[in-house]
Protein backbone atom coordinates (compact mmCIF):
# COMPACT_ATOMS: atom_id res chain seq x y z
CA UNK A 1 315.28 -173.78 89.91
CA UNK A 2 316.54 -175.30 93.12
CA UNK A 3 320.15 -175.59 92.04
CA UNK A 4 322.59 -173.25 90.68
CA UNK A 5 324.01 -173.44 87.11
CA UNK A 6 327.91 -173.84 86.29
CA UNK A 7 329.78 -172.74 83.55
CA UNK A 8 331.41 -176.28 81.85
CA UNK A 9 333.63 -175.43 78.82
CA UNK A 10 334.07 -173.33 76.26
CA UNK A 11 334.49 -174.01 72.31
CA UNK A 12 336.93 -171.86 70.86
CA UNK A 13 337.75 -171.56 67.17
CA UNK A 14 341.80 -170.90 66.90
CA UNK A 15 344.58 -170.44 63.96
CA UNK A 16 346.97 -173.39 64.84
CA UNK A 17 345.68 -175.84 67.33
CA UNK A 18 349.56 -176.78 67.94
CA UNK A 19 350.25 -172.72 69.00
CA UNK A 20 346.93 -172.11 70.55
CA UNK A 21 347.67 -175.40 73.08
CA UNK A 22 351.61 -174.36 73.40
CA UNK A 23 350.69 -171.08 75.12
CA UNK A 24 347.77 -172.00 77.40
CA UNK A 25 350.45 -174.57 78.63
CA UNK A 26 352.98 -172.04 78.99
CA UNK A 27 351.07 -169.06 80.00
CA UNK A 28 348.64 -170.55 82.13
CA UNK A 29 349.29 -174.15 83.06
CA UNK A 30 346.60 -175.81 81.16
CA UNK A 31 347.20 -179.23 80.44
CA UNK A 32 345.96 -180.72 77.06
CA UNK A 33 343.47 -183.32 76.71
CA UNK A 34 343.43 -185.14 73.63
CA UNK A 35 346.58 -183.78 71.43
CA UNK A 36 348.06 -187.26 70.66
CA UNK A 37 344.68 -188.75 69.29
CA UNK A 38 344.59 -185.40 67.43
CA UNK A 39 347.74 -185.67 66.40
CA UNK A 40 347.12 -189.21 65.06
CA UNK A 41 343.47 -188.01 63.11
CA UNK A 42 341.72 -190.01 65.72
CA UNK A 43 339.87 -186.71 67.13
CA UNK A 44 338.59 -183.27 65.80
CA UNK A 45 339.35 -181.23 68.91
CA UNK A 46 341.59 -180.76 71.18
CA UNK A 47 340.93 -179.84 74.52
CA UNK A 48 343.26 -177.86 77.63
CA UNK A 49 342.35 -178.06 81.09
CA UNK A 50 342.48 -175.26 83.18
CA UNK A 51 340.89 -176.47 87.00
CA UNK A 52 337.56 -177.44 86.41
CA UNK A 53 336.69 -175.60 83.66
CA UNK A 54 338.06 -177.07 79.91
CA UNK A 55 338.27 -175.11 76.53
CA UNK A 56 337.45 -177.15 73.25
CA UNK A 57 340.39 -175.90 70.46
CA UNK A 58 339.11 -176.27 67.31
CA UNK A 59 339.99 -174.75 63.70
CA UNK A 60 336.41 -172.86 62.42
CA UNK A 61 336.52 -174.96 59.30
CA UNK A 62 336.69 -178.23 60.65
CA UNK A 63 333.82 -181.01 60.62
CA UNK A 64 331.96 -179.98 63.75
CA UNK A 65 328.82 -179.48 62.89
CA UNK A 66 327.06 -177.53 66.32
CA UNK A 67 329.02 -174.50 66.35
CA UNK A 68 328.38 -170.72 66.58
CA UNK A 69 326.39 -169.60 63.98
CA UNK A 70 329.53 -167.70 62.52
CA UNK A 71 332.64 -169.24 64.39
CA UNK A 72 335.47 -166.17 64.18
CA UNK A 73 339.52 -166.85 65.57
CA UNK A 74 340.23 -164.22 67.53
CA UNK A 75 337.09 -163.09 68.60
CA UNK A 76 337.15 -163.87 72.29
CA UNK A 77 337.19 -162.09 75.49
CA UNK A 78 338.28 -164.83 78.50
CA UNK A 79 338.55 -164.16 82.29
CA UNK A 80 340.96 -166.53 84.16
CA UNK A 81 341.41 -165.93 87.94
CA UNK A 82 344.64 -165.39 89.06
CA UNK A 83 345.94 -167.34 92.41
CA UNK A 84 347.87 -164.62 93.97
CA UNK A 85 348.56 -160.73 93.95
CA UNK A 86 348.28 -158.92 90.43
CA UNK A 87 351.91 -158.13 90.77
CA UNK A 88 352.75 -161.41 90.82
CA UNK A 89 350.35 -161.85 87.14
CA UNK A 90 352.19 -159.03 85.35
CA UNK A 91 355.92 -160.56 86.64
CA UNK A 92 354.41 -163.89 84.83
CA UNK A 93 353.80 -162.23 81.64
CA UNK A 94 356.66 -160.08 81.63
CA UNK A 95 359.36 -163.20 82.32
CA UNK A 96 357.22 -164.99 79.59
CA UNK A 97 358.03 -161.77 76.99
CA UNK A 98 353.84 -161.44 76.88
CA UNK A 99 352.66 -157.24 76.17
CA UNK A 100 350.49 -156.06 78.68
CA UNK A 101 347.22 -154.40 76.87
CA UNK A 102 346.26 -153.12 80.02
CA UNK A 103 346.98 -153.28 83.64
CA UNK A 104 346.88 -153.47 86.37
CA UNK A 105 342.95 -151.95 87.13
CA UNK A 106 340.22 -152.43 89.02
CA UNK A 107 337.49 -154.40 87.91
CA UNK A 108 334.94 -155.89 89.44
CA UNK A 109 334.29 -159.92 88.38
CA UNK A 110 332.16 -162.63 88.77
CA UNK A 111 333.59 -162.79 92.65
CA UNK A 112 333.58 -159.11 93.84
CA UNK A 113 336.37 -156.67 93.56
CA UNK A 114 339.66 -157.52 92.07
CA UNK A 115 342.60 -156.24 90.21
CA UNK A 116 343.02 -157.33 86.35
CA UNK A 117 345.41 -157.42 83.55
CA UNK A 118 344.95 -158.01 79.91
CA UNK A 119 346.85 -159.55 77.49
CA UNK A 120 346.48 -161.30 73.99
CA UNK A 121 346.87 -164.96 72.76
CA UNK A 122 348.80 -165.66 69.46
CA UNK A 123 344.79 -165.72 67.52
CA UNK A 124 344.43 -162.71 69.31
CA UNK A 125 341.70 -163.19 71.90
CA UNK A 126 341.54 -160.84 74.86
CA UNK A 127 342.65 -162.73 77.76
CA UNK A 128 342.39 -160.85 81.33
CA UNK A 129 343.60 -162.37 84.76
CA UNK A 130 341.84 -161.31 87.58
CA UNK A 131 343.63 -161.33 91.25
CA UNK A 132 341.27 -161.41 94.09
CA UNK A 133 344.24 -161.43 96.68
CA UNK A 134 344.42 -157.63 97.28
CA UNK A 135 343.05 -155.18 95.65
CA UNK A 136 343.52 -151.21 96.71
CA UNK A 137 340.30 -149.38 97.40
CA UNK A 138 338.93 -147.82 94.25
CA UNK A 139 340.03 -144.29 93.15
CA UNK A 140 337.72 -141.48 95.20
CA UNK A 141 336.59 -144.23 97.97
């Protein structure tokens, strides 16, 4: 293959498509795409925008019919990247009232080295922000 292939969107069944697109707004700037026509019964998803990438917000028993084989809310584990420092990620959170499950720690993503922190979204999906900005050598190097 002479070109590389990009990640385009993600489908994600959620509990309250109202919530789910209130706190991707809030927590992560995503802007929605599509709310009003769902709002009006003129579409069955709703999308949020988040750069170049887009996540599909749908409820698992609507009438979509190509789907996971067994759609589950909650059942998610996202990456975002986060523009600056960690610090700066787990001030975000914290002003916005959000627990921390876990963070800040080393990880290494789909870029190289980087610091993370993990959180959850109201469905409960494991959402992590990685900061490529700084990030302290690991422990023992």
């Amino acid at each position: 293959m002479d070109t590389e292939i990009e990640f385009d969107h993600v489908a994600m069944p959620v509990g309250d498509i109202e919530r789910s697109v209130e706190f991707y707004q809030r927590v992560l700037g995503a802007r929605p795409l599509g709310l009003e026509q769902w709002r009006a019964g003129k579409a069955i998803v709703v999308s949020v925008s988040l750069g170049r990438q887009k996540f599909n917000f749908h409820p698992p028993e609507n009438r979509i019919t190509l789907k996971a084989a067994h759609p589950m809310v909650g059942g998610g584990d996202y990456c975002f990247v986060w523009p600056g420092p960690i610090e700066s990620a787990v001030d975000h959170l914290e002003r916005l009232e959000i627990p921390l499950v876990e963070g800040s720690v080393f990880r290494i993503g789909g870029r190289g080295k980087g610091m993370s922190v993990y959180f959850r979204d109201p469905d409960g999906n494991l959402l992590e922000l990685i900061s490529y900005a700084y990030v302290p050598p690991p422990p023992g190097e």
